[in-house]
Protein backbone atom coordinates (compact mmCIF):
# COMPACT_ATOMS: atom_id res chain seq x y z
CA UNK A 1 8.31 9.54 2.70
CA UNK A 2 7.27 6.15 4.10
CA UNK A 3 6.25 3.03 2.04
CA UNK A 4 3.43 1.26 3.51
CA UNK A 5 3.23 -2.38 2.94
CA UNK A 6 -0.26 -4.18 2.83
CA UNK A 7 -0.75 -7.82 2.83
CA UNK A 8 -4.08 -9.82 2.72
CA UNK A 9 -5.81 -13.15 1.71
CA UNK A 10 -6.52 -13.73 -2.30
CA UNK A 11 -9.99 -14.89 -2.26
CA UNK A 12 -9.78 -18.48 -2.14
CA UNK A 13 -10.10 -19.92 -5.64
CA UNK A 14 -9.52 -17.09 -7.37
CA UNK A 15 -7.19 -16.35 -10.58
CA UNK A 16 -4.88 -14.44 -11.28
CA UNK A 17 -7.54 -12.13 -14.02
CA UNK A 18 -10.37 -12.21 -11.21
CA UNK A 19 -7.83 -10.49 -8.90
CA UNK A 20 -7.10 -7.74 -11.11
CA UNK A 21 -10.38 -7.20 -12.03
CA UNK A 22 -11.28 -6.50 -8.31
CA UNK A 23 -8.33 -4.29 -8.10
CA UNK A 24 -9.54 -2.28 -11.50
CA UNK A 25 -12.38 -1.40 -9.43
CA UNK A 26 -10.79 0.59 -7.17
CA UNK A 27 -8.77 2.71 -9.50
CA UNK A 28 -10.59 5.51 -9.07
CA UNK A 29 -10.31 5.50 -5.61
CA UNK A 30 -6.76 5.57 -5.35
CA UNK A 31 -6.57 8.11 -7.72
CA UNK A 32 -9.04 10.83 -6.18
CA UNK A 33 -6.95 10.48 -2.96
CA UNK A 34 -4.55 13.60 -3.65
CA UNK A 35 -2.38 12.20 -0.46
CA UNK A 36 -0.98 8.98 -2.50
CA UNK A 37 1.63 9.40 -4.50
CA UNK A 38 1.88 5.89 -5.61
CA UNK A 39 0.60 2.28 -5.38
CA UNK A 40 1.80 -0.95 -6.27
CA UNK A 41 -0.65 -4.02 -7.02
CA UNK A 42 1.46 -7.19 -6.04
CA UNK A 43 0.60 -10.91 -6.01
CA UNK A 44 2.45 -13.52 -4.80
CA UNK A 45 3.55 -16.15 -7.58
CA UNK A 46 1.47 -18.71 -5.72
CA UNK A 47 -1.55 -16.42 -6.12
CA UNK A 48 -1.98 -16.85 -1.94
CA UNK A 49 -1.47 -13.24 -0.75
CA UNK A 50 -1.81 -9.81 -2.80
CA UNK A 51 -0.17 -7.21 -1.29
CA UNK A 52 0.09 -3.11 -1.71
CA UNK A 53 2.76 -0.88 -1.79
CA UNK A 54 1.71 2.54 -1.29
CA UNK A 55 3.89 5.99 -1.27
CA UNK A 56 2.57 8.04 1.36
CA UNK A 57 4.09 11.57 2.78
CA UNK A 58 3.12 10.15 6.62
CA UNK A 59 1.52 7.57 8.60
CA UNK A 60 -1.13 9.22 9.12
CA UNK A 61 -2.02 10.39 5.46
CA UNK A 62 -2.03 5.93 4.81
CA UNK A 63 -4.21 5.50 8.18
CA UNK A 64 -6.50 7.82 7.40
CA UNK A 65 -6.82 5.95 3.88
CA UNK A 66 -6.89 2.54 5.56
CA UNK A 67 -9.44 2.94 8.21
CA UNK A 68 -11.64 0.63 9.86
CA UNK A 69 -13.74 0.65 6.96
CA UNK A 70 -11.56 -0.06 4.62
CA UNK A 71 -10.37 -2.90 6.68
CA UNK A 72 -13.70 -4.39 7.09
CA UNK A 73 -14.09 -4.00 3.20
CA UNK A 74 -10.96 -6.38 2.78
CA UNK A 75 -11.91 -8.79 5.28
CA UNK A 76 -15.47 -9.22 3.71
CA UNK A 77 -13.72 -10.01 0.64
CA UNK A 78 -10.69 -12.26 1.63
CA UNK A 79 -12.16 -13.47 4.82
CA UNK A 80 -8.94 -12.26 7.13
CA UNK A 81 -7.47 -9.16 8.67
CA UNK A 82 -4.72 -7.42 6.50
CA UNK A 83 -1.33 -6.81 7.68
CA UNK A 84 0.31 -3.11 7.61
CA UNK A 85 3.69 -2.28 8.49
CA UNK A 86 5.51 0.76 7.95
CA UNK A 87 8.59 1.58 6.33
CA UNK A 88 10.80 4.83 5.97
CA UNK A 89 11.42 5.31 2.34
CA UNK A 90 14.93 7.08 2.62
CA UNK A 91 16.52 6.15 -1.19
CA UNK A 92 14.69 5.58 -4.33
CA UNK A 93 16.58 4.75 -7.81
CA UNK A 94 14.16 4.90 -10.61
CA UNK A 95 16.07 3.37 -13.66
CA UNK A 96 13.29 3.35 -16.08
CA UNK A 97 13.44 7.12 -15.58
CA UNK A 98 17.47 7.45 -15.02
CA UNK A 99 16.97 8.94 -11.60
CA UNK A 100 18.05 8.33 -7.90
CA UNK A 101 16.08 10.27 -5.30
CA UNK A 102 17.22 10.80 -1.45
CA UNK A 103 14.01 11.24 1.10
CA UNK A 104 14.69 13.60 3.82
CA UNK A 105 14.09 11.28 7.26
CA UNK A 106 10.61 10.89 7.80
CA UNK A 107 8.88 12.89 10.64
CA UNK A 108 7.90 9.67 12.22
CA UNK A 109 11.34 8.83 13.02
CA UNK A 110 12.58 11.90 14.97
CA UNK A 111 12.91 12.05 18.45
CA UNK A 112 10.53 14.08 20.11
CA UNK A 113 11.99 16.60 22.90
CA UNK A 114 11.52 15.31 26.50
């Protein structure tokens, strides 16, 4: 599995309510893509930078969702570029639901034959 982290502008002079009424908005979307299996809606306590978490099964399935697009969607609206990186989500404990869950390695990180 990899986690892919997304950080961008808040719109300058926005709340805390205006932000998540943008991010209602695009419910929808995140829920017709059948790649996704989860995303997190994060704001830093200073209200500065939002951020997304998102559960993907592979780079690619979260590059194809974040396009060039979609990027130029979130720079219209923040007025900057938004950050991706990449992580391999290897262990997951899920206390609310009493469970611990081991990822085999993702296909990213395997060395290719030479």
């Amino acid at each position: 599995m990899i986690l892919e982290l997304v950080e961008f502008n808040s719109p300058k002079g926005w709340t805390r309510e205006q932000i998540a009424e943008d991010a209602r908005h695009v419910i929808p979307k995140w829920q017709a893509n059948t790649e996704l299996v989860r995303k997190h809606f994060l704001l830093e306590l200073n209200g500065k930078t939002g951020a997304g978490v998102y559960i993907w099964p592979s780079v690619e399935a979260a590059q194809r969702a974040h396009n060039e697009v979609w990027r130029q969607s979130v720079i219209k609206r923040t007025g900057g570029a938004p950050t991706i990186r990449y992580f391999d989500l290897f262990l997951l404990i899920d206390n609310e639901n009493g469970t611990v869950k081991e990822f085999s390695e993702a296909a990213e990180l395997k060395p290719t034959a030479a």
